[in-house]
Protein backbone atom coordinates (compact mmCIF):
# COMPACT_ATOMS: atom_id res chain seq x y z
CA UNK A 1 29.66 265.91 -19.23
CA UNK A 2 31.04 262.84 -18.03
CA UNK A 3 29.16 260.05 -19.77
CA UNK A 4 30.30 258.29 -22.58
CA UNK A 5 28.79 254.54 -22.42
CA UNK A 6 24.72 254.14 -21.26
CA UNK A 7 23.18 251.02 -20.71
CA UNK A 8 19.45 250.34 -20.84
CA UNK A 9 17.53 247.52 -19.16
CA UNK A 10 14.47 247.63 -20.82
CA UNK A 11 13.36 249.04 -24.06
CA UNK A 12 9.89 249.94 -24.44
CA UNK A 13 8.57 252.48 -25.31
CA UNK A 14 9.99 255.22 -22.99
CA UNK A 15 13.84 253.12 -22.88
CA UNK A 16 13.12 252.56 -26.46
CA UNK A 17 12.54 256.71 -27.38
CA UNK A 18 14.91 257.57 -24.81
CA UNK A 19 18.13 255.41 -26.64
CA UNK A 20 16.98 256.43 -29.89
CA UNK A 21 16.93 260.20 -29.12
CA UNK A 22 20.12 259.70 -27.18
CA UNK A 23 21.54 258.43 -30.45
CA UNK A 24 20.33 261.30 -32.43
CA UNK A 25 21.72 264.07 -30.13
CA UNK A 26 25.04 262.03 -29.31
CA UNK A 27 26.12 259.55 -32.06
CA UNK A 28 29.24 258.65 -30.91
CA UNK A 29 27.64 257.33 -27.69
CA UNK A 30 27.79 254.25 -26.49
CA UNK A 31 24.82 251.62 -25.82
CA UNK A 32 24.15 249.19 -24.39
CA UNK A 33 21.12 247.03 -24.11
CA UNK A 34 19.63 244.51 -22.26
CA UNK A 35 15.60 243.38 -22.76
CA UNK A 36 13.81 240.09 -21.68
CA UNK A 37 12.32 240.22 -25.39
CA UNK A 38 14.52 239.38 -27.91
CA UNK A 39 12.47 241.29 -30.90
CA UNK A 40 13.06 244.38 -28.89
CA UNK A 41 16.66 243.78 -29.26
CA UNK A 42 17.26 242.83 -32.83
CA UNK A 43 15.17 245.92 -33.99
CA UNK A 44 17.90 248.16 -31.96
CA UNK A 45 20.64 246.58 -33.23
CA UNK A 46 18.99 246.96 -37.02
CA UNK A 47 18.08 250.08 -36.61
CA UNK A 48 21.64 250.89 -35.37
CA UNK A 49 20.62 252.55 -31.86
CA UNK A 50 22.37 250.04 -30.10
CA UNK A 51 26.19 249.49 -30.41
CA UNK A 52 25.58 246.21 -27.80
CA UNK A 53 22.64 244.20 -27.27
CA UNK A 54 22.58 241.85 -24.16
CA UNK A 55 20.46 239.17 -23.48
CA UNK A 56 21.78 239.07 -19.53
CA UNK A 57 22.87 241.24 -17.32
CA UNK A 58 26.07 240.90 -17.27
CA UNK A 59 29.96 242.39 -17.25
CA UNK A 60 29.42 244.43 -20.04
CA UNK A 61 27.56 246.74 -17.72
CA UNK A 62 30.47 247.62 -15.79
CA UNK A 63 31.86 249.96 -18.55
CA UNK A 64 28.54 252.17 -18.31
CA UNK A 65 28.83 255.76 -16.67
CA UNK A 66 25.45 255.78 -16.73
CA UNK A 67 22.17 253.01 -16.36
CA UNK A 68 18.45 253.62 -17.14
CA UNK A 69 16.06 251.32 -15.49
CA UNK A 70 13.30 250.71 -17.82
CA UNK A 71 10.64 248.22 -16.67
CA UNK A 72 8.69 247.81 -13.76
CA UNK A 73 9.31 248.95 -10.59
CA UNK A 74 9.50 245.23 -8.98
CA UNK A 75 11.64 244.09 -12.42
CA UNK A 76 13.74 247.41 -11.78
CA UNK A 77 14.52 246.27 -8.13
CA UNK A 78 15.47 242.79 -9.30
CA UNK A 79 18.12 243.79 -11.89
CA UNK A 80 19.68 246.63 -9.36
CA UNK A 81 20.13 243.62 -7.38
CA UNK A 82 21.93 242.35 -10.28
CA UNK A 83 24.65 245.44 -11.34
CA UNK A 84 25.36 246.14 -7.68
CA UNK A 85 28.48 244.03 -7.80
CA UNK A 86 29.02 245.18 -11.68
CA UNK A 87 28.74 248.69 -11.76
CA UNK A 88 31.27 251.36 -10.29
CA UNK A 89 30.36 253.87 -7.73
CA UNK A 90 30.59 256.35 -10.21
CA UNK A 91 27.82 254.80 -12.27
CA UNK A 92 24.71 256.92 -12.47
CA UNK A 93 21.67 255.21 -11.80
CA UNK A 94 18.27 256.23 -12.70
CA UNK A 95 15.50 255.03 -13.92
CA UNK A 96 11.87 255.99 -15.77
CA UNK A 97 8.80 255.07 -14.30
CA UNK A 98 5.98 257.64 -12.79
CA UNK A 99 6.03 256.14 -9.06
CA UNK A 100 9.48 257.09 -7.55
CA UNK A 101 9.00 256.31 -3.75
CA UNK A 102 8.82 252.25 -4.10
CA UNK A 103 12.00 252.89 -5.97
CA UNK A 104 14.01 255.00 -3.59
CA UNK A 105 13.38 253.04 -0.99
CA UNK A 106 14.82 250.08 -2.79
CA UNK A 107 18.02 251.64 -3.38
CA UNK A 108 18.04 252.56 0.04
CA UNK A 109 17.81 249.53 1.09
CA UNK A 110 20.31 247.85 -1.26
CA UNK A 111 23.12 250.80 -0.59
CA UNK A 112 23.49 252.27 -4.28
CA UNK A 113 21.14 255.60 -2.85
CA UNK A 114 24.39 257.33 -3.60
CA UNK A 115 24.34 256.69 -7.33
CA UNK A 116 20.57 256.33 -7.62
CA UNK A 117 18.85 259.65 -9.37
CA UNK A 118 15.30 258.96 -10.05
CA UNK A 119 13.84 259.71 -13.38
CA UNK A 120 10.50 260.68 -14.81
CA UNK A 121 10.17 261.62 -18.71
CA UNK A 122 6.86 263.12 -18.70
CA UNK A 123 5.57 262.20 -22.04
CA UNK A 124 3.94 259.00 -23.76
CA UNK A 125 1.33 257.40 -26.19
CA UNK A 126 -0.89 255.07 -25.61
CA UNK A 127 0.78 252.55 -27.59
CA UNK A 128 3.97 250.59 -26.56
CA UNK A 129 6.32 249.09 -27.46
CA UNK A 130 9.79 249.78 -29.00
CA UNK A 131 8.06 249.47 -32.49
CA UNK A 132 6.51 252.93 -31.40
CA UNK A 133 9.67 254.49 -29.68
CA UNK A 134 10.79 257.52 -31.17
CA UNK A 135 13.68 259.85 -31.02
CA UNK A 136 11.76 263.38 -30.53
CA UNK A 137 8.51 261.99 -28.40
CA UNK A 138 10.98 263.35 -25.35
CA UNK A 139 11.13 266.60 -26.76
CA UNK A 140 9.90 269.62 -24.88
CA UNK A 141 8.42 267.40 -21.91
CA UNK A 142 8.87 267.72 -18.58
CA UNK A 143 11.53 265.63 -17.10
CA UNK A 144 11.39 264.87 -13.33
CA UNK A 145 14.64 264.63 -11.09
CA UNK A 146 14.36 263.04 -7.61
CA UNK A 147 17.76 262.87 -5.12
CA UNK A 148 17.82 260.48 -2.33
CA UNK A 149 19.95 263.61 -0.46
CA UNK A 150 22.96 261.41 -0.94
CA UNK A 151 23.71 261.90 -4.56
CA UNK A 152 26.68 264.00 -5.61
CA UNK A 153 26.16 267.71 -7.18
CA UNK A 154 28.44 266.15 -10.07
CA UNK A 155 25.48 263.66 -11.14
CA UNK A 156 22.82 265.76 -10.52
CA UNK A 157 24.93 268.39 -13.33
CA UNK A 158 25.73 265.28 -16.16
CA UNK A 159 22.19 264.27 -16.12
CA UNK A 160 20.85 267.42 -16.25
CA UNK A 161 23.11 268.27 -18.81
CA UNK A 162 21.97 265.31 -20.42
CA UNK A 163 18.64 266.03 -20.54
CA UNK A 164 18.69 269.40 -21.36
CA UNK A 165 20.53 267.97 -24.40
CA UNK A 166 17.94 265.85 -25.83
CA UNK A 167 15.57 268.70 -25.61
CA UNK A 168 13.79 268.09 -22.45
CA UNK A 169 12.92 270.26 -19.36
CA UNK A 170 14.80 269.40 -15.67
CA UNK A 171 12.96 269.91 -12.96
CA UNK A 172 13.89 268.64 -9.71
CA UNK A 173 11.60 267.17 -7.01
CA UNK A 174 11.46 265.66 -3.76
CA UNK A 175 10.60 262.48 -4.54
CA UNK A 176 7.12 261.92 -2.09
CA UNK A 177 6.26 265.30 -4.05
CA UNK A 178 6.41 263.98 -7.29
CA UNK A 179 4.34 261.01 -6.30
CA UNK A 180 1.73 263.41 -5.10
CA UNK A 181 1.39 265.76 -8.51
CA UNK A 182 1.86 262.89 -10.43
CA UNK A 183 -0.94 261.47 -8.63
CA UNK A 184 -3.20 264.44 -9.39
CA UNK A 185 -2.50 264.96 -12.95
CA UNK A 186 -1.75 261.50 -14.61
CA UNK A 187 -3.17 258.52 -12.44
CA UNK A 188 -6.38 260.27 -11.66
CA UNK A 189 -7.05 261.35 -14.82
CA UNK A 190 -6.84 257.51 -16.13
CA UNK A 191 -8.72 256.33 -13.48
CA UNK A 192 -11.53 258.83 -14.44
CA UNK A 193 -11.28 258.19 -18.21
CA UNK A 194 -11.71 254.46 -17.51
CA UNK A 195 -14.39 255.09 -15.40
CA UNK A 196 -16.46 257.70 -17.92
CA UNK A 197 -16.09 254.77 -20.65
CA UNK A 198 -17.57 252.44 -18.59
CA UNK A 199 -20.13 254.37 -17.16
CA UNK A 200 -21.26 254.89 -20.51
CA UNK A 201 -20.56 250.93 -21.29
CA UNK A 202 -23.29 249.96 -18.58
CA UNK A 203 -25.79 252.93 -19.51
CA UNK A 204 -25.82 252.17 -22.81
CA UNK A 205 -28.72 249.87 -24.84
CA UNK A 206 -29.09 246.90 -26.70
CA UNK A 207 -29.01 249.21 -30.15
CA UNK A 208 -25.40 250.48 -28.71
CA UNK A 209 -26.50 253.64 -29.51
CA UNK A 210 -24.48 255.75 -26.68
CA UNK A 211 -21.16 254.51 -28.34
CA UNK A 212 -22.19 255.05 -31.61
CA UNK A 213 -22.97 258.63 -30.54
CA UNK A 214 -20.02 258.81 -28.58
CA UNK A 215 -17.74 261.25 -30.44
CA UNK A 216 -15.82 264.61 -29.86
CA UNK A 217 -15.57 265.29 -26.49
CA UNK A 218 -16.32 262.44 -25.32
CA UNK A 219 -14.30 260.49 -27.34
CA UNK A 220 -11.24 263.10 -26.68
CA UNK A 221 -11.01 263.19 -23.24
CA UNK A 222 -11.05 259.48 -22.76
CA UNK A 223 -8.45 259.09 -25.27
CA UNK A 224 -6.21 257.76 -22.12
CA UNK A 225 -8.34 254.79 -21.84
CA UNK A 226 -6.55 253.34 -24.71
CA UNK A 227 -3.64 252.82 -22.53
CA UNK A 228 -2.08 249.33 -21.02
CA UNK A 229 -4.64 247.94 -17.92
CA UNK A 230 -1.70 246.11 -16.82
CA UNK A 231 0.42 249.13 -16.75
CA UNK A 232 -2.15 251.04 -14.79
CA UNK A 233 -3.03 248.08 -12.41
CA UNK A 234 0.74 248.67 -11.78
CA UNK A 235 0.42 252.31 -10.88
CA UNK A 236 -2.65 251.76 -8.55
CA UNK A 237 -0.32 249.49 -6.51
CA UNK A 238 2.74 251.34 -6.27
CA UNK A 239 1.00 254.81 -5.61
CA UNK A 240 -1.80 253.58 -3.85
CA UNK A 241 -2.06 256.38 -0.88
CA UNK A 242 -1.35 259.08 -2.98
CA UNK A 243 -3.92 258.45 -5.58
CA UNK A 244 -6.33 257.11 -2.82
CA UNK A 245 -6.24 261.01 -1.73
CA UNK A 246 -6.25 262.45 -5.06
CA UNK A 247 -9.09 260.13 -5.71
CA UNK A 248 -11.03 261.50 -2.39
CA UNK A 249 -10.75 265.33 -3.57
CA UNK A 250 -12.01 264.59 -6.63
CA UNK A 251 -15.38 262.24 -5.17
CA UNK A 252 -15.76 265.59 -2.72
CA UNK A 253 -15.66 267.84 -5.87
CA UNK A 254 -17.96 265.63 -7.71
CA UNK A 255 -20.37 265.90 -4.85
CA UNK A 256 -19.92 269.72 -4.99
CA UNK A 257 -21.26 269.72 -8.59
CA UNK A 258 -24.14 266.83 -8.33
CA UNK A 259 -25.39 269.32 -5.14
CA UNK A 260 -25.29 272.80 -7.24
CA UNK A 261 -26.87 271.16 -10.08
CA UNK A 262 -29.86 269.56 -7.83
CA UNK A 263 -30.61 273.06 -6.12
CA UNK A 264 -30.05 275.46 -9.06
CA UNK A 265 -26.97 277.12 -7.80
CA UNK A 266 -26.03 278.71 -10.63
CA UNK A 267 -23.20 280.74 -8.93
CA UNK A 268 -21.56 277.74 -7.31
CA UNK A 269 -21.37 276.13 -11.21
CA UNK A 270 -20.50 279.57 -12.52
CA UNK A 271 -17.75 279.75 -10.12
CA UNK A 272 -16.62 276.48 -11.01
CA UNK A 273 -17.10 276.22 -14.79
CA UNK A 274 -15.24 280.03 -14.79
CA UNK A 275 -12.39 278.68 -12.49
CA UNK A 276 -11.98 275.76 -14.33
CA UNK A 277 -11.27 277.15 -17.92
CA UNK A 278 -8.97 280.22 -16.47
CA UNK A 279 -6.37 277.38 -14.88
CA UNK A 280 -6.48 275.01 -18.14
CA UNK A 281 -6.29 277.99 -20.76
CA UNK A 282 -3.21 279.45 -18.30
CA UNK A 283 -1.64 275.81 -18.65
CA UNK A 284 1.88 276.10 -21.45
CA UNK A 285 0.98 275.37 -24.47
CA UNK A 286 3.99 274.34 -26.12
CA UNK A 287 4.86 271.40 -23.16
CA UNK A 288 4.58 267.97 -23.80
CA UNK A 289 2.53 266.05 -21.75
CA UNK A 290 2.21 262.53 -19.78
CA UNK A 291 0.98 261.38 -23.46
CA UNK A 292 2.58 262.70 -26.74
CA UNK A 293 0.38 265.95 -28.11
CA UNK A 294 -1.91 265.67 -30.59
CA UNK A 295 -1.53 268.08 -33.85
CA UNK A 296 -4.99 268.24 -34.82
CA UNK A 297 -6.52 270.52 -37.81
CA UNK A 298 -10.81 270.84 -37.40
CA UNK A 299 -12.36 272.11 -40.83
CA UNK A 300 -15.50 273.04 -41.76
CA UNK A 301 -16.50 271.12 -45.08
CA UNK A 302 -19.97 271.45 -47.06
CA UNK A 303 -21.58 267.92 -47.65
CA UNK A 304 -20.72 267.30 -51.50
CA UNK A 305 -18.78 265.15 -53.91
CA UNK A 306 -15.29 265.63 -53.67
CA UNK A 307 -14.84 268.21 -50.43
CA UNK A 308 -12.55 266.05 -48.97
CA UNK A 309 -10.37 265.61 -51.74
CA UNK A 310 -9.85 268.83 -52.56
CA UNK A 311 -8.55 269.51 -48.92
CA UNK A 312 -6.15 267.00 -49.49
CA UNK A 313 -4.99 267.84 -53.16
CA UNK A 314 -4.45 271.43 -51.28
CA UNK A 315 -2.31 270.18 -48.48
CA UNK A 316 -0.14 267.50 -50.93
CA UNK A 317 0.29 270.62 -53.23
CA UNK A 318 2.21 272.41 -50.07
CA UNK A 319 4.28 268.84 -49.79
CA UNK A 320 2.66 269.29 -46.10
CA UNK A 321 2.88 265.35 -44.53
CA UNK A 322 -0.14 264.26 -42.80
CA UNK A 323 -0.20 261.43 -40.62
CA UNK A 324 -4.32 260.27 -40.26
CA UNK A 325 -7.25 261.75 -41.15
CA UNK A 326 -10.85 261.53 -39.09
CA UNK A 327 -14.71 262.41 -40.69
CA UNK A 328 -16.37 263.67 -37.78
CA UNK A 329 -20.41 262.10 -37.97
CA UNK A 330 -21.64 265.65 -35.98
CA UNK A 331 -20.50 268.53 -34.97
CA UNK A 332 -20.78 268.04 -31.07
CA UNK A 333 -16.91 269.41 -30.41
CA UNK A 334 -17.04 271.98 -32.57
CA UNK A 335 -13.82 271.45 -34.13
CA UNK A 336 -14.95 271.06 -38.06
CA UNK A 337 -16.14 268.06 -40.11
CA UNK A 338 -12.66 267.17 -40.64
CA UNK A 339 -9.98 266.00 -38.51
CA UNK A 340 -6.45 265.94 -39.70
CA UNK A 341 -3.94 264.47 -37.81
CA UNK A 342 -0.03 266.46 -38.01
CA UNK A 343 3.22 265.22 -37.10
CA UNK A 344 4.25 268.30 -36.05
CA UNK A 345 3.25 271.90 -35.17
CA UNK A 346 5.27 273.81 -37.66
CA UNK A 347 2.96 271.19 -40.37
CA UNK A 348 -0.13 272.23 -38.10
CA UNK A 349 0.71 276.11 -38.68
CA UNK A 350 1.31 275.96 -42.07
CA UNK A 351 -1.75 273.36 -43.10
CA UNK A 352 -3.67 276.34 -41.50
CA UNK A 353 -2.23 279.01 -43.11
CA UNK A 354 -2.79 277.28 -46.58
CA UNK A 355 -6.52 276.51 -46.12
CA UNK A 356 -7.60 280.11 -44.55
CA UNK A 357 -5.91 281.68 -47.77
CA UNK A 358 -8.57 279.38 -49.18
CA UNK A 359 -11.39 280.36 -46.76
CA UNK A 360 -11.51 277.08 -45.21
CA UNK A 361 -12.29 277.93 -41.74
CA UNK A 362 -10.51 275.56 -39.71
CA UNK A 363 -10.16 275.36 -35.96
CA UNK A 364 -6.68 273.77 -34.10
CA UNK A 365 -7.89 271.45 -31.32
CA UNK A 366 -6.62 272.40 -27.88
């Protein structure tokens, strides 16, 4: 691999994880950083990520082999208007976000489409930030390639190489086809978890009583409304005909349902409850996601003094780290009385393990 010095412009959460992991595979490497917010900045250099921290772009660019793009799509554009008299036309450039046509056809227009690979780490949290970055939220995800059709075989290799390094999966995509799957499973699903919450928001009564109630499933599957309006406001703009479709499919489907249900079609719901679970239980399992995974631990705890505790004095016993704890109020999902919260799955295995030798039954949320 040919890369030796990578600079960042922006260092969130994704830029953030992305030079910290980069520094844990390769610490020799050289960064460089660059971030409108100063705090950002100091925390890399403390935290020794970054060998350089910017607060321009500037010359010190022109040394990188290789240049993520980490901010907005219209904040991306901006500084590539920047490095295209800095960088050499052996400079890789790429960048992160999960709408990659408003991109390409930005380098297209500014000439650098044949240094320009567009990038896509599929994985997240709905936090941001570089105070939430880490160096293994990258690991095992998905991670999206898109070629203008001008870039060399000899990038396409280093970055791969690159990524396959710092433990993600390559996959390369035409880059109106990404927008499209992207479309259908990540912006939809926000759109619909925003929706559900405030569907519920305007059904619900003075005595609040639908979000007090509102746990386990519910509360799961809207997890993603937690994330940044701003960002998503962001998304809606740049992928706008995409999701619009998307959007349609799913208000046709949606119709499909409300019909079976008012005539008692039982076969028609059969067909589609049945269809439904077969594609998500045939989904890979050990794949991150658009958001970081979840290690979660359900048990089933009797109501008495001290049942808690003694879950806990087991686990600390195995030196097995937890990283949150949740008391479920009913049993709605199923899942146990107990949450507990993993950092990792080898810890979810093994907290398992310990607590069926103990005939705990305990349930690992899928």
């Amino acid at each position: 691999m040919n890369i030796r010095t990578i600079g960042f412009i922006g260092l969130g959460l994704i830029g953030g994880s992305l030079a910290k992991t980069i520094r844990r595979v390769y610490p020799d490497m050289r960064l460089i950083g660059y971030n409108r917010s100063k705090e950002s900045l100091v925390a890399a250099m403390a935290d020794g990520t970054l060998n350089l921290a910017q607060d321009t772009i500037g010359d010190s660019f022109a040394a990188c082999d290789m240049i993520f793009l980490c901010a907005p799509v219209e904040v991306n554009v901006a500084c590539l208007e920047k490095l295209k008299g800095i960088v050499r036309e052996d400079c890789i450039l790429t960048d992160v976000g999960s709408v990659k046509t408003p991109i390409h056809e930005a380098v297209e227009k500014l000439g650098l489409a044949a240094q320009f690979i567009g990038g896509h780490p599929m994985a997240g949290s709905e936090r941001v930030g570089y105070q939430n970055a880490a160096d293994r939220l990258l690991e095992n995800a998905y991670f999206i390639l898109t070629l203008s059709g001008k870039t060399p075989d000899w990038m396409l290799e280093d970055y791969q190489q690159l990524v396959q390094d710092i433990g993600s999966l390559p996959i390369v995509l035409d880059y109106r086809e990404h927008d499209r799957a992207t479309a259908a499973i990540s912006h939809m699903p926000h759109m619909i978890a925003y929706t559900m919450v405030n569907v519920v928001r305007r059904a619900d009564g003075p005595d609040h009583m639908m979000q007090q109630l509102a746990a386990g499933g519910f509360k799961d599957i809207t997890r993603i409304a937690s994330s940044s309006p701003d960002m998503w406001k962001q998304i809606c703009r740049e992928n706008k005909d995409a999701l619009l479709d998307i959007l349609g499919r799913f208000q046709g489907a949606l119709s499909d349902l409300e019909e079976a249900i008012r005539s008692g079609d039982e076969e028609a719901l059969d067909h589609e409850f049945r269809t439904a679970r077969e594609f998500r239980d045939n989904m890979p399992r050990k794949v991150r996601g658009l958001l970081a995974p979840s290690f979660i631990l359900g048990v089933d705890l009797a109501d008495e003094p001290g049942a808690i505790a003694v879950v806990l004095m087991i686990l600390a016993f195995q030196r097995i780290n937890l990283q949150n704890l949740e008391i479920a109020y009913n049993r709605d999902s199923q899942d146990g009385i107990l949450r507990i919260y993993l950092p990792d799955e080898d810890s979810l295995l093994k907290a398992r393990d310990v607590l069926e030798a103990r005939n705990y039954t305990t349930y690992i949320a899928t």
